[in-house]
N, C-alpha and C. Protein backbone atom coordinates (compact mmCIF):
# COMPACT_ATOMS: atom_id res chain seq x y z
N UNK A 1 -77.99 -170.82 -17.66
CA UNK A 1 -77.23 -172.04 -17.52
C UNK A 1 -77.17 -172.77 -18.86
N UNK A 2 -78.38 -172.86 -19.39
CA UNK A 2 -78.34 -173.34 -21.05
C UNK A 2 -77.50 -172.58 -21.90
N UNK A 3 -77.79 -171.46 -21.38
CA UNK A 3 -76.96 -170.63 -22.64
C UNK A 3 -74.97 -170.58 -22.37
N UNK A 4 -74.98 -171.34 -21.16
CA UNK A 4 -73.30 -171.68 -21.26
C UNK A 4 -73.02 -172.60 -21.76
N UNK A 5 -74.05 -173.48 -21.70
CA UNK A 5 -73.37 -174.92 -21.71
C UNK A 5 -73.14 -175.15 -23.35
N UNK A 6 -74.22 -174.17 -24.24
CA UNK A 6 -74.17 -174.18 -25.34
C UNK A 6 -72.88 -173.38 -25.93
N UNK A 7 -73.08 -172.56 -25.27
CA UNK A 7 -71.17 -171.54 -25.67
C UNK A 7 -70.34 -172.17 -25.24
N UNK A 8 -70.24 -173.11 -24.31
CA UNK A 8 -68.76 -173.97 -24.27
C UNK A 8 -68.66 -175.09 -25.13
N UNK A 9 -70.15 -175.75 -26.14
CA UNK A 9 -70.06 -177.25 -26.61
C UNK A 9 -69.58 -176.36 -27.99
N UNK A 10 -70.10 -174.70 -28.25
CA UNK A 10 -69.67 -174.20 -29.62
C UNK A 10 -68.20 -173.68 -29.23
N UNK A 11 -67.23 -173.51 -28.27
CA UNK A 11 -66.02 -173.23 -28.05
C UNK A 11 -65.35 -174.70 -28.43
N UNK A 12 -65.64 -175.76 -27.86
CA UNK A 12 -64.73 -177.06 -27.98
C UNK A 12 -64.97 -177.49 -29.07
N UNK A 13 -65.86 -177.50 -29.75
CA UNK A 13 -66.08 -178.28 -31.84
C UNK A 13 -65.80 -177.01 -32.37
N UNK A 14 -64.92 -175.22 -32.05
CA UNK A 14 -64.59 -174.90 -33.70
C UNK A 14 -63.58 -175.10 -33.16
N UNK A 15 -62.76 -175.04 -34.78
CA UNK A 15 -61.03 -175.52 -35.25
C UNK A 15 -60.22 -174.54 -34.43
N UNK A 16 -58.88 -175.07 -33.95
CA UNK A 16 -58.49 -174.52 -33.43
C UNK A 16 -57.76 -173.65 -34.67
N UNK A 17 -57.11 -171.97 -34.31
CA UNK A 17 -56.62 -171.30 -35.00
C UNK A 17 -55.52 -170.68 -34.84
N UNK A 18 -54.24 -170.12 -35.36
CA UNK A 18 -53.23 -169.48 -35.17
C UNK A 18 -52.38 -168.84 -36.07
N UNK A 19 -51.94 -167.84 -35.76
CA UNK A 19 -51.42 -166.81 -36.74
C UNK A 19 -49.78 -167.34 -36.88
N UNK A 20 -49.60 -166.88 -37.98
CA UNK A 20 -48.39 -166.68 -38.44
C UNK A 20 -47.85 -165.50 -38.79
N UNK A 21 -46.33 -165.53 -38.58
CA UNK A 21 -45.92 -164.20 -38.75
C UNK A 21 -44.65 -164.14 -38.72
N UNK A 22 -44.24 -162.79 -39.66
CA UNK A 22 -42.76 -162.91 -40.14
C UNK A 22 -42.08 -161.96 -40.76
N UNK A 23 -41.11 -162.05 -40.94
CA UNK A 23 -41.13 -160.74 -41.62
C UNK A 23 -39.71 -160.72 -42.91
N UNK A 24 -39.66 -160.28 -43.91
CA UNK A 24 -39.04 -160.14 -45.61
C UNK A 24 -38.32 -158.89 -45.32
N UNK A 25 -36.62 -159.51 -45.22
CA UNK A 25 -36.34 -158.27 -45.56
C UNK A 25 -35.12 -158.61 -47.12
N UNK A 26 -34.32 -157.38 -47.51
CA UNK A 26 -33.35 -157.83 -48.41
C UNK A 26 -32.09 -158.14 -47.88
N UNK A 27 -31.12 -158.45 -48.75
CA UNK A 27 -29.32 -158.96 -47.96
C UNK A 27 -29.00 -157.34 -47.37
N UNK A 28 -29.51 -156.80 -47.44
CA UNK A 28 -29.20 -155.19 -46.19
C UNK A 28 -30.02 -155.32 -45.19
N UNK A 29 -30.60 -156.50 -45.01
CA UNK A 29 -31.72 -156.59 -43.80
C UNK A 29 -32.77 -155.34 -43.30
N UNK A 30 -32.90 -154.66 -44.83
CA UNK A 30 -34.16 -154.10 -44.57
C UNK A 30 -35.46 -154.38 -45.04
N UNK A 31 -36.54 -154.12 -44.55
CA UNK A 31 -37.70 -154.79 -44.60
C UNK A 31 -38.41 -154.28 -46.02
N UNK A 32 -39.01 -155.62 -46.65
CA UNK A 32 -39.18 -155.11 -48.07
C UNK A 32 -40.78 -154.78 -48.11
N UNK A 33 -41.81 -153.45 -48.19
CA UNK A 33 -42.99 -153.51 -47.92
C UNK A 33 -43.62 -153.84 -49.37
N UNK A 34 -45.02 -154.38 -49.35
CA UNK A 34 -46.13 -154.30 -50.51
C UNK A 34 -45.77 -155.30 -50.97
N UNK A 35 -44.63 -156.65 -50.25
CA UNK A 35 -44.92 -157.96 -51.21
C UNK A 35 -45.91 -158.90 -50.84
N UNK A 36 -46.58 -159.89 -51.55
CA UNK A 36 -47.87 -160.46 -51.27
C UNK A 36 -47.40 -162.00 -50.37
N UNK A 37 -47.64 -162.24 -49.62
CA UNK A 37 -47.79 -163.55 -48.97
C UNK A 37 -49.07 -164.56 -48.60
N UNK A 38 -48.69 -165.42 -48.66
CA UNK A 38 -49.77 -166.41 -48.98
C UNK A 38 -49.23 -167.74 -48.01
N UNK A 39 -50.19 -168.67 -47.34
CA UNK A 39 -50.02 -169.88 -46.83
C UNK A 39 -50.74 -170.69 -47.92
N UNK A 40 -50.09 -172.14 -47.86
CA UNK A 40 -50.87 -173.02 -48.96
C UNK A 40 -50.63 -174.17 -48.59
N UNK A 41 -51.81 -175.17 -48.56
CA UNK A 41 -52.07 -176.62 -47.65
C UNK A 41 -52.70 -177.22 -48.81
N UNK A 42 -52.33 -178.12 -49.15
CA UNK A 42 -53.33 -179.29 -49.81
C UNK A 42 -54.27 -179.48 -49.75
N UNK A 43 -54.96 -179.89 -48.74
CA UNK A 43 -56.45 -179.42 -48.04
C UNK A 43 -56.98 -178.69 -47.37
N UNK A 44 -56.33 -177.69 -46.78
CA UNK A 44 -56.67 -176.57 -46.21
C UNK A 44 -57.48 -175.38 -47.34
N UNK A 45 -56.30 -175.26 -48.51
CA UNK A 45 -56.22 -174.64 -49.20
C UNK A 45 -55.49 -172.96 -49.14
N UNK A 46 -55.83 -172.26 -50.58
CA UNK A 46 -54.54 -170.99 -49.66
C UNK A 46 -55.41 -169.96 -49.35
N UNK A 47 -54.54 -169.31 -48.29
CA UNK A 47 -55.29 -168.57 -47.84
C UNK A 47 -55.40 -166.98 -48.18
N UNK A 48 -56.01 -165.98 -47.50
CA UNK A 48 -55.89 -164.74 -48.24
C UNK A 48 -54.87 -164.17 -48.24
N UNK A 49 -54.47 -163.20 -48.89
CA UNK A 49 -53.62 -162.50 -49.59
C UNK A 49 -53.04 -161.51 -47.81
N UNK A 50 -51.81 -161.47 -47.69
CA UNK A 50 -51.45 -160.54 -46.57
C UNK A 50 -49.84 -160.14 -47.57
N UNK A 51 -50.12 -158.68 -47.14
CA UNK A 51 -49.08 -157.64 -47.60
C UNK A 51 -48.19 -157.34 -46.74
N UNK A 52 -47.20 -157.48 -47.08
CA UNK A 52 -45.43 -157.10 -46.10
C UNK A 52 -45.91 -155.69 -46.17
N UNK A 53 -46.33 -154.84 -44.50
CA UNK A 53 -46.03 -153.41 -43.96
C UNK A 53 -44.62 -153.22 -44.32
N UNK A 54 -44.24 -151.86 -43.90
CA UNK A 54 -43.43 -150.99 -44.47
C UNK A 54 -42.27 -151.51 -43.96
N UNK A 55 -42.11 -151.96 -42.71
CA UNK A 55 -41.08 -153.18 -42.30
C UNK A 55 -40.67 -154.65 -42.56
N UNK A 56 -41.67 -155.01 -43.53
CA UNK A 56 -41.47 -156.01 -44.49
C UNK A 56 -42.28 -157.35 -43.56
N UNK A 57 -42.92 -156.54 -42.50
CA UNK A 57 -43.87 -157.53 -41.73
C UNK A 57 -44.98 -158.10 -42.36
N UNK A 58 -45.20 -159.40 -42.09
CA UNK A 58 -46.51 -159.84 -42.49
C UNK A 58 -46.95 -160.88 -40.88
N UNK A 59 -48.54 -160.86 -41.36
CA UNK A 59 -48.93 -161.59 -40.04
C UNK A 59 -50.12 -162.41 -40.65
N UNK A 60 -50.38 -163.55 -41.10
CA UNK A 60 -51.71 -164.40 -41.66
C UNK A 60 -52.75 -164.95 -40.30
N UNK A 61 -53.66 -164.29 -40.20
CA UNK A 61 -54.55 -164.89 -39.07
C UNK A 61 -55.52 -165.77 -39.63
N UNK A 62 -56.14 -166.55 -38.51
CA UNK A 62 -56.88 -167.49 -38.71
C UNK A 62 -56.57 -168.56 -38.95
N UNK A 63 -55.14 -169.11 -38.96
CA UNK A 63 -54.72 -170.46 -39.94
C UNK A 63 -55.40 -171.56 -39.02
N UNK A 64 -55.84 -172.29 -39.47
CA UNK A 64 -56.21 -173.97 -39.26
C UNK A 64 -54.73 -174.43 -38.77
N UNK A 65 -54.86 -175.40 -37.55
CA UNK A 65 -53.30 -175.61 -36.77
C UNK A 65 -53.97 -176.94 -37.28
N UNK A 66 -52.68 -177.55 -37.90
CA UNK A 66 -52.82 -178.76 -38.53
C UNK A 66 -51.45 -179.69 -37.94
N UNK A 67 -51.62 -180.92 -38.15
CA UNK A 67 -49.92 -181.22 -38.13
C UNK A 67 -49.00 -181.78 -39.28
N UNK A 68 -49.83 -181.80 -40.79
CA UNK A 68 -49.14 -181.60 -41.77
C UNK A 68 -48.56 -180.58 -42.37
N UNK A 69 -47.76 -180.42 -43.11
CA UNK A 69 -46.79 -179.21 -43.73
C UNK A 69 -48.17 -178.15 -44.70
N UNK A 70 -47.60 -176.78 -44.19
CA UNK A 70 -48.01 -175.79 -44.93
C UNK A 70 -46.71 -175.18 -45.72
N UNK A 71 -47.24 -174.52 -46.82
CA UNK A 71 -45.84 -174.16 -47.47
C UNK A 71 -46.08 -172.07 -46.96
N UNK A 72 -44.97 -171.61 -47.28
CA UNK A 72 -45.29 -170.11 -47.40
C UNK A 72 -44.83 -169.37 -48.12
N UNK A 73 -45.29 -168.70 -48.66
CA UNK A 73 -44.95 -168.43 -50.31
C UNK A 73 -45.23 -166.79 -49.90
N UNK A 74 -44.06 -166.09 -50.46
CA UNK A 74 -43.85 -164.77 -50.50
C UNK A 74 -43.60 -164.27 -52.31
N UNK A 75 -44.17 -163.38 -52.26
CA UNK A 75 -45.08 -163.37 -54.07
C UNK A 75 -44.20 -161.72 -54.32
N UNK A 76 -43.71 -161.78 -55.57
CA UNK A 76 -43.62 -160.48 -55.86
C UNK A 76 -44.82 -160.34 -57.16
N UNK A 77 -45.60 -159.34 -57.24
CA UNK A 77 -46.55 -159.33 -58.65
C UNK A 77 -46.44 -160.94 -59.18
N UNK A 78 -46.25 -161.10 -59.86
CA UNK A 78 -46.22 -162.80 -60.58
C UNK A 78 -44.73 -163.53 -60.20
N UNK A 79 -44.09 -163.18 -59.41
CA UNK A 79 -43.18 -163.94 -59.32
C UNK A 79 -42.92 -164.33 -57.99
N UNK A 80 -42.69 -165.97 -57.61
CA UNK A 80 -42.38 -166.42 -56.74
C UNK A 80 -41.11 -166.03 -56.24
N UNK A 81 -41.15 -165.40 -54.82
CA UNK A 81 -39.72 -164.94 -54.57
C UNK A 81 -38.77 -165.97 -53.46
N UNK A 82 -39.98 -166.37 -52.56
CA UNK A 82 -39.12 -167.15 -51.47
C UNK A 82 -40.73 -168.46 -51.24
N UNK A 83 -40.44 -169.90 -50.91
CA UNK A 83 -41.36 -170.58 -50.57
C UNK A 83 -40.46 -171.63 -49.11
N UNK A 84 -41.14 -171.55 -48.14
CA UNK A 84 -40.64 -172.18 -47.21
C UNK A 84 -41.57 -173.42 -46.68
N UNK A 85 -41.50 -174.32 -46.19
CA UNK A 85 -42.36 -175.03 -45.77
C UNK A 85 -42.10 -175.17 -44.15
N UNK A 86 -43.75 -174.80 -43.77
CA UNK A 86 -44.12 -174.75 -41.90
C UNK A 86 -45.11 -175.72 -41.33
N UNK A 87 -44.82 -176.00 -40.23
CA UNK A 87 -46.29 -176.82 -39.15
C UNK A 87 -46.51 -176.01 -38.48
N UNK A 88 -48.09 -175.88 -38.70
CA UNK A 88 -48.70 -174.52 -37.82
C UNK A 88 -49.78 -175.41 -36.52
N UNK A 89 -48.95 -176.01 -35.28
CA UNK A 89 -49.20 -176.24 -34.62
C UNK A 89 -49.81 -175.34 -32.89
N UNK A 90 -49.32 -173.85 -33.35
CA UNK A 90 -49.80 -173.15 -32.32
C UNK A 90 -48.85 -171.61 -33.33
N UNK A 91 -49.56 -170.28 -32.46
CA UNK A 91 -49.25 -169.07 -33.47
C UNK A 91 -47.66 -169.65 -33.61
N UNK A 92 -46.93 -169.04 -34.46
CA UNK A 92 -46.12 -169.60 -35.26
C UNK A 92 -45.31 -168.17 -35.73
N UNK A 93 -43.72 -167.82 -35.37
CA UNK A 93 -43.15 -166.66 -36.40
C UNK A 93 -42.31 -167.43 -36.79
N UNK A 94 -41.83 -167.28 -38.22
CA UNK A 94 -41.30 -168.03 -39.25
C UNK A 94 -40.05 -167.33 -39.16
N UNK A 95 -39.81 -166.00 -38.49
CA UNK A 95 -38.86 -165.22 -38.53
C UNK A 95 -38.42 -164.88 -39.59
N UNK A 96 -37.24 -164.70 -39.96
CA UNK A 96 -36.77 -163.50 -41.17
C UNK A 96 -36.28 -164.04 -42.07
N UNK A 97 -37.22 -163.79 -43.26
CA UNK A 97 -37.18 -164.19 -44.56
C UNK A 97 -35.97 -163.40 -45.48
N UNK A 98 -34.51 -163.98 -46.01
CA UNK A 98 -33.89 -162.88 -46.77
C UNK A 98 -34.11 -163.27 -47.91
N UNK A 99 -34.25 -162.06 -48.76
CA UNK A 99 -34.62 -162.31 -50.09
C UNK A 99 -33.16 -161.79 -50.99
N UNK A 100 -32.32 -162.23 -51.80
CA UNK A 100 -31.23 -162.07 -52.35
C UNK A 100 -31.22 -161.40 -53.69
């Protein structure tokens, strides 16, 4: 009985969390794989590195559901290719990113 009451007071105090997800393709609407994506919050901070699969999918887990703006930044090697800004209020697909 102790040992629930303690797993439900540690279920209700951690942060709530939710994924994002989306997917890069080019103006032929095919999916561009191996580019780097990134979420980035002011105070959150950014998060790890997730790679567009071969369908140009990406999926960032764990995000902190906040109700200020996150930005999302799709990275080629050093170059910024696309940055969008999201509220990650529950999982979240950003849907289809075209890159020109």
């Amino acid at each position: 009985m102790l040992l629930l009451a303690c797993l439900s007071l540690v279920a209700a105090t951690a942060p709530a969390q939710a994924v994002v997800s989306g997917a890069v393709v080019n103006a032929s609407n095919h999916g561009i794989p191996g580019l780097s994506v990134y979420l980035v919050h002011s105070v959150a901070g950014r998060s790890s590195r997730t790679i567009t699969d071969d369908y140009g999918r990406f999926f960032v887990k764990n995000v902190p559901i906040r109700n200020d703006r996150y930005y999302l930044e799709v990275w080629w090697g050093k170059t910024l290719m696309a940055r969008r800004a999201i509220v990650v209020q529950h999982d979240t697909n950003v849907g289809t990113i075209v890159l020109k």
